[in-house]
PDB file of N, CA and C in Angstrom:
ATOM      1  N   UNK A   1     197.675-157.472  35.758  1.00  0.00           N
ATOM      2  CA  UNK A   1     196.754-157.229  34.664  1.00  0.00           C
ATOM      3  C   UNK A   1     197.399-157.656  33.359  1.00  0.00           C
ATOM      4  N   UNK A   2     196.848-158.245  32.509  1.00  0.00           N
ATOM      5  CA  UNK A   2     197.135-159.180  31.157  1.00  0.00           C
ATOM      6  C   UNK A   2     196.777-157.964  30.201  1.00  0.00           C
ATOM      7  N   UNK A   3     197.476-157.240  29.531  1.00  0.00           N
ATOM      8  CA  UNK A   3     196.859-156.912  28.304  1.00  0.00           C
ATOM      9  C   UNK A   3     197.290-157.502  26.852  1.00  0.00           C
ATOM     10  N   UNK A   4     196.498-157.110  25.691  1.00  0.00           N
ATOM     11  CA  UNK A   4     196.584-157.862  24.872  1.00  0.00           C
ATOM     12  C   UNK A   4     196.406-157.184  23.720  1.00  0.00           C
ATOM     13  N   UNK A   5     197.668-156.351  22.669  1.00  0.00           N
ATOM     14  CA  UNK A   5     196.715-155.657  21.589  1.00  0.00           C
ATOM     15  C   UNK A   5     196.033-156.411  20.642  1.00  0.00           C
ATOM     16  N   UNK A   6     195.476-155.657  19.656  1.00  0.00           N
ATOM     17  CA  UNK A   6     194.705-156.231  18.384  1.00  0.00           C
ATOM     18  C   UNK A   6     195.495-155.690  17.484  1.00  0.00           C
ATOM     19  N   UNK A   7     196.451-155.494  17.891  1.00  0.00           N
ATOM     20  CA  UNK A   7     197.132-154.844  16.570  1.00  0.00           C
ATOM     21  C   UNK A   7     198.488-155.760  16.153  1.00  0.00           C
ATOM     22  N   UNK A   8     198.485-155.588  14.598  1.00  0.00           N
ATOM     23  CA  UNK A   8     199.732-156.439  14.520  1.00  0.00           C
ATOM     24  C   UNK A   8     200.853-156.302  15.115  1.00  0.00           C
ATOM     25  N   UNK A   9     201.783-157.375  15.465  1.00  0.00           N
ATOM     26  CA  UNK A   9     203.409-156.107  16.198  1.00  0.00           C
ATOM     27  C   UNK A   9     203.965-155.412  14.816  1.00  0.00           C
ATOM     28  N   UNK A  10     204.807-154.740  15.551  1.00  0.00           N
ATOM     29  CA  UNK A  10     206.005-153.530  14.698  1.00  0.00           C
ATOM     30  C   UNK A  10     206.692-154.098  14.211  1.00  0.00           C
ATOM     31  N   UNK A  11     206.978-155.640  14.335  1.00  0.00           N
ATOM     32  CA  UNK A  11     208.289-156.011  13.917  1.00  0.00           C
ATOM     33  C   UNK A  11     207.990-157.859  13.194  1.00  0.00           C
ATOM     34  N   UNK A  12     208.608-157.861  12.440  1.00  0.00           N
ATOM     35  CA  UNK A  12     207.859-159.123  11.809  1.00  0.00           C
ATOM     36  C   UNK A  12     208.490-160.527  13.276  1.00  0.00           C
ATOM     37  N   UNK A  13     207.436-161.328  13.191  1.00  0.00           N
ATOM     38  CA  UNK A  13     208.181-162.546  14.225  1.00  0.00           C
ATOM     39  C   UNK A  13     208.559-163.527  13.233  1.00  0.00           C
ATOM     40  N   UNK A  14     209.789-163.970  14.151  1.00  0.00           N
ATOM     41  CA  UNK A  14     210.305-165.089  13.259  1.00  0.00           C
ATOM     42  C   UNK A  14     210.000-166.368  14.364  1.00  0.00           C
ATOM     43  N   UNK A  15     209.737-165.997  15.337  1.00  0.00           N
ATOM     44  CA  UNK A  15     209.700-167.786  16.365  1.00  0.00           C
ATOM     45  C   UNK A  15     208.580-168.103  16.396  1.00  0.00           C
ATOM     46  N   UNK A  16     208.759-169.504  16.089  1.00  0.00           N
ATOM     47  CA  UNK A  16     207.308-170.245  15.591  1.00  0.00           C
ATOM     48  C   UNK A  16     206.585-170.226  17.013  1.00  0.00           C
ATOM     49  N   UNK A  17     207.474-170.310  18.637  1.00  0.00           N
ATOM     50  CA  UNK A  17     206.465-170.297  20.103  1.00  0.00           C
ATOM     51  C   UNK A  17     205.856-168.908  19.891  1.00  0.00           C
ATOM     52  N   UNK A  18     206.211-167.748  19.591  1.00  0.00           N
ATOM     53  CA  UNK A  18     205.481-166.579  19.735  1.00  0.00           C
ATOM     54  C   UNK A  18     204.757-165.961  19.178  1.00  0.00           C
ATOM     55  N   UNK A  19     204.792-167.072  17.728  1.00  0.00           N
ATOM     56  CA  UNK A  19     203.202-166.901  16.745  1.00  0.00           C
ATOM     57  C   UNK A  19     202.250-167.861  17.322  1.00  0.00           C
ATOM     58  N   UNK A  20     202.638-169.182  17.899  1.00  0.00           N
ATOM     59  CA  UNK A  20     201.485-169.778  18.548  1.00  0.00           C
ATOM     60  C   UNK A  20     201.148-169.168  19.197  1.00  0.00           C
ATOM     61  N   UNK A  21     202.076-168.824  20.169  1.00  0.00           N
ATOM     62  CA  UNK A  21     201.345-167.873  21.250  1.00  0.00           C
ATOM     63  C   UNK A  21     200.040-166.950  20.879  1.00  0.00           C
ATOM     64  N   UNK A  22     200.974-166.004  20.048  1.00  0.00           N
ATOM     65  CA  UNK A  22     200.094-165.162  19.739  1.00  0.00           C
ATOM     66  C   UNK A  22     198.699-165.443  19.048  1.00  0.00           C
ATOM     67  N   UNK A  23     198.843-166.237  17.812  1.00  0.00           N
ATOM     68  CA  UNK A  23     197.851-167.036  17.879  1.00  0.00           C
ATOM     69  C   UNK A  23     197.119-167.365  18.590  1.00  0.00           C
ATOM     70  N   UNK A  24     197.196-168.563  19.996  1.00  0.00           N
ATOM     71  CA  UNK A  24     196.370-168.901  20.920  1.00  0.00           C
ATOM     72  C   UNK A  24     195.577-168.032  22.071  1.00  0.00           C
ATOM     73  N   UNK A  25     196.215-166.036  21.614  1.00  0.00           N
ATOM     74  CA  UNK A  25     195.760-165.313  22.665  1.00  0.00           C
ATOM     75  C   UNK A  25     195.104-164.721  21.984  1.00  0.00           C
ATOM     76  N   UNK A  26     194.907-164.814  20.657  1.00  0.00           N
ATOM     77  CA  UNK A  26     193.354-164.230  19.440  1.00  0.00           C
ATOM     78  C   UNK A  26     192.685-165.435  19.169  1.00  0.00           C
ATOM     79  N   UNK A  27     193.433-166.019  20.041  1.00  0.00           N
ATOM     80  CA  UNK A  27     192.357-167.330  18.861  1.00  0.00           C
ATOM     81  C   UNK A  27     190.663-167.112  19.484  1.00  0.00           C
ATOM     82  N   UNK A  28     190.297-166.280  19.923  1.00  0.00           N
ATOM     83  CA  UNK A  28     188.662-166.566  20.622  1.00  0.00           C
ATOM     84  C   UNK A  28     188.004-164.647  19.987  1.00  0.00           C
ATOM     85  N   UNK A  29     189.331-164.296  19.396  1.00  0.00           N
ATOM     86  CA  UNK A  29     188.902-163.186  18.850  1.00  0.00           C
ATOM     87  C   UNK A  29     187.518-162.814  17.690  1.00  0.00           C
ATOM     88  N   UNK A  30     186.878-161.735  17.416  1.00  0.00           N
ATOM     89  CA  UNK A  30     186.453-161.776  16.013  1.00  0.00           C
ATOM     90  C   UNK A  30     187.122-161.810  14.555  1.00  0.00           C
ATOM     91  N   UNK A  31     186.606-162.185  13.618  1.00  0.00           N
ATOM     92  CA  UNK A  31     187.767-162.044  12.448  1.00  0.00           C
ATOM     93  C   UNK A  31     188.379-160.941  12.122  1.00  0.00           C
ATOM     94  N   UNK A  32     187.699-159.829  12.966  1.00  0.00           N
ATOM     95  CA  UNK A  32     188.070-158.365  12.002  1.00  0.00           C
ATOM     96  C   UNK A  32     189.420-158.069  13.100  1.00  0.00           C
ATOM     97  N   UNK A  33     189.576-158.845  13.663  1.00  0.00           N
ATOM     98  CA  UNK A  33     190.959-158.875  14.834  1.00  0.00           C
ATOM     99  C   UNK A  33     192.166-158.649  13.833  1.00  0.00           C
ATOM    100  N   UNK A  34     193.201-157.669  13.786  1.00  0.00           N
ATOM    101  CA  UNK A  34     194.210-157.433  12.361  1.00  0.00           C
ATOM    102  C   UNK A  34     195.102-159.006  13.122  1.00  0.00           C
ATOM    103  N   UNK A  35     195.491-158.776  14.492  1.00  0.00           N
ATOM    104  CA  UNK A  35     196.397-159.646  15.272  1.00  0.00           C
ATOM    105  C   UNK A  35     196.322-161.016  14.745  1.00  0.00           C
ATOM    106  N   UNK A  36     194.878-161.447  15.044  1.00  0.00           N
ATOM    107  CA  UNK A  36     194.131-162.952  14.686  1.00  0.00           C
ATOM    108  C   UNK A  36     194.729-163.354  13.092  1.00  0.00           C
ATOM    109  N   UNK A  37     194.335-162.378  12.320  1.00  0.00           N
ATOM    110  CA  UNK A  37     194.473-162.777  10.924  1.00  0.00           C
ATOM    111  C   UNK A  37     195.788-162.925  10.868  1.00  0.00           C
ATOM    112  N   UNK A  38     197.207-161.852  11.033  1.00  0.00           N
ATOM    113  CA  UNK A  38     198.389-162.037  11.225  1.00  0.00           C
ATOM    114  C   UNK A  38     198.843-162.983  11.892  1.00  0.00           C
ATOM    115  N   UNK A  39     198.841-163.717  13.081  1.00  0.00           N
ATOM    116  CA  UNK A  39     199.107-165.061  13.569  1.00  0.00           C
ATOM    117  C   UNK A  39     198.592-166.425  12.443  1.00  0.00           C
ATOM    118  N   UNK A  40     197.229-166.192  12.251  1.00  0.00           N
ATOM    119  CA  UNK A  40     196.653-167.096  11.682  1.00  0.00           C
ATOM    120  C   UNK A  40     196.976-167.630  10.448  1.00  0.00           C
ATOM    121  N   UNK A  41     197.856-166.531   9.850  1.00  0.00           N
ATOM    122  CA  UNK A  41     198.566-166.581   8.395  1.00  0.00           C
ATOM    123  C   UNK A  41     200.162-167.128   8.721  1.00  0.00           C
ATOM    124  N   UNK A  42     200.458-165.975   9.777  1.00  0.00           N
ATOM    125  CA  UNK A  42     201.662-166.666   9.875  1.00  0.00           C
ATOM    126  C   UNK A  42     203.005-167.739  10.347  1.00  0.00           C
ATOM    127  N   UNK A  43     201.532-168.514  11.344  1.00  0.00           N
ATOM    128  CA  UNK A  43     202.097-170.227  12.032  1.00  0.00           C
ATOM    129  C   UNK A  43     201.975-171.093  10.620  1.00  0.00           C
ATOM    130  N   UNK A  44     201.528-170.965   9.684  1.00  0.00           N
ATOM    131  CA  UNK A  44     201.868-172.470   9.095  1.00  0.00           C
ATOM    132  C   UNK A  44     202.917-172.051   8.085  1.00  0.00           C
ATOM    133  N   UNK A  45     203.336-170.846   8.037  1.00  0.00           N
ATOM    134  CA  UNK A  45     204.259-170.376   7.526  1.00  0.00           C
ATOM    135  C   UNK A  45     205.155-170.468   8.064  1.00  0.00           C
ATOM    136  N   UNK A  46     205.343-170.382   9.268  1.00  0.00           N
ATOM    137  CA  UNK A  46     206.572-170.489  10.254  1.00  0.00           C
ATOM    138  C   UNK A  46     206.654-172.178  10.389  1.00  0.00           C
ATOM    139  N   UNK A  47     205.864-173.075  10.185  1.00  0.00           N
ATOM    140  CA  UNK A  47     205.838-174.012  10.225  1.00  0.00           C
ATOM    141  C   UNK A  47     206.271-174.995   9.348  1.00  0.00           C
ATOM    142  N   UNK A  48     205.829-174.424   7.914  1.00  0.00           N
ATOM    143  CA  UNK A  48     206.563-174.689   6.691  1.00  0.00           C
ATOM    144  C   UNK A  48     208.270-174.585   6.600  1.00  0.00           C
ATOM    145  N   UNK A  49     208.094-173.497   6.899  1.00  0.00           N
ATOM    146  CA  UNK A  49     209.744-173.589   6.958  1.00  0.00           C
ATOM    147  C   UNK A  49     210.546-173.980   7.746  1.00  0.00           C
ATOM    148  N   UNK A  50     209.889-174.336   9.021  1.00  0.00           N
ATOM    149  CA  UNK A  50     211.147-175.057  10.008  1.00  0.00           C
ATOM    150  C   UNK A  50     211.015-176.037   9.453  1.00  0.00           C
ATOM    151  N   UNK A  51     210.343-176.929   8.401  1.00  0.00           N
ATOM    152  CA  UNK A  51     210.545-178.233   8.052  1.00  0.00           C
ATOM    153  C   UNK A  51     211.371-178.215   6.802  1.00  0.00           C
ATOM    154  N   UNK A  52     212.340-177.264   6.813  1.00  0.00           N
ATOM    155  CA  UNK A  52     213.122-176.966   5.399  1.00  0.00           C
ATOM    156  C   UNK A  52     214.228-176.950   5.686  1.00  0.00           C
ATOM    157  N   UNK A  53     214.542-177.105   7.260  1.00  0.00           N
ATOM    158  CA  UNK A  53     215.883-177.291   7.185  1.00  0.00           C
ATOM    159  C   UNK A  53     216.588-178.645   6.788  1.00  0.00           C
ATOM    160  N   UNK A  54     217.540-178.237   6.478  1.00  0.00           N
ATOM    161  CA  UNK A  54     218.211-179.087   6.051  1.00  0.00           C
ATOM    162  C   UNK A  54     219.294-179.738   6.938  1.00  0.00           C
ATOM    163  N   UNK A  55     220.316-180.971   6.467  1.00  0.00           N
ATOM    164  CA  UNK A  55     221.129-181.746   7.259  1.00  0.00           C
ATOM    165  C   UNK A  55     222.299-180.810   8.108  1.00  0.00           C
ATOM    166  N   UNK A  56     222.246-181.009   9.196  1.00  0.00           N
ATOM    167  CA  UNK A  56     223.599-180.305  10.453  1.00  0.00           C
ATOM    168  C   UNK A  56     224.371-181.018   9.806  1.00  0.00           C
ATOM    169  N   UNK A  57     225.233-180.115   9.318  1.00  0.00           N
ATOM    170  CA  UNK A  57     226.562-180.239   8.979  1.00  0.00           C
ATOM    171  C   UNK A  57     227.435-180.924  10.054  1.00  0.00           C
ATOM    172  N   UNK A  58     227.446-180.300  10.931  1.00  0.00           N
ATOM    173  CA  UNK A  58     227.972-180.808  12.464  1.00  0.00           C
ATOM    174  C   UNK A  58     227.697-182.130  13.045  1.00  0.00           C
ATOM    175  N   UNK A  59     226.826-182.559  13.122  1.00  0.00           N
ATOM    176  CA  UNK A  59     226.538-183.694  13.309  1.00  0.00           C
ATOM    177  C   UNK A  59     225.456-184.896  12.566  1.00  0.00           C
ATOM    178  N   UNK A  60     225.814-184.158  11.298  1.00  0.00           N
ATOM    179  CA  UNK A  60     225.126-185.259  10.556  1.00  0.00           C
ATOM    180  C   UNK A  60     223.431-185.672  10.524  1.00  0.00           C
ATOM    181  N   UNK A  61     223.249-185.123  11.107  1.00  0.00           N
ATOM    182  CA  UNK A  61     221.741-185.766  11.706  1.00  0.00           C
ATOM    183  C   UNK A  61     220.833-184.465  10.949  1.00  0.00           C
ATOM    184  N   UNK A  62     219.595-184.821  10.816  1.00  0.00           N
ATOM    185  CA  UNK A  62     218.592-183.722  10.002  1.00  0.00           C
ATOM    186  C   UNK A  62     217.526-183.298  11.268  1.00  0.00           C
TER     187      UNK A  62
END
């Protein structure tokens, strides 16, 4: 059995797979979904910033 809350999690996410995720398991939700809106806000945010890293020191490469 799959369950699925509507509620935001307890803990803020930082990995951009487990806001898609989460995302893609409200995405068929209504808007008043708290989950939906919280994913929905926070992939292009998570997205924004993985494109902020900057150059590996280690190997040079970005």
């Amino acid at each position: 059995m799959s369950y699925s809350s509507h509620d935001v999690p307890g803990y803020p996410v930082e990995n951009i797979e487990q806001a898609r995720r989460g995302r893609y398991l409200h995405d068929e939700c209504s808007d008043d979904c708290d989950a939906k809106r919280y994913y929905t806000a926070l992939v292009p945010q998570l997205e924004h910033r993985s494109g902020l890293r900057g150059r590996n020191i280690w190997t040079g490469q970005r």
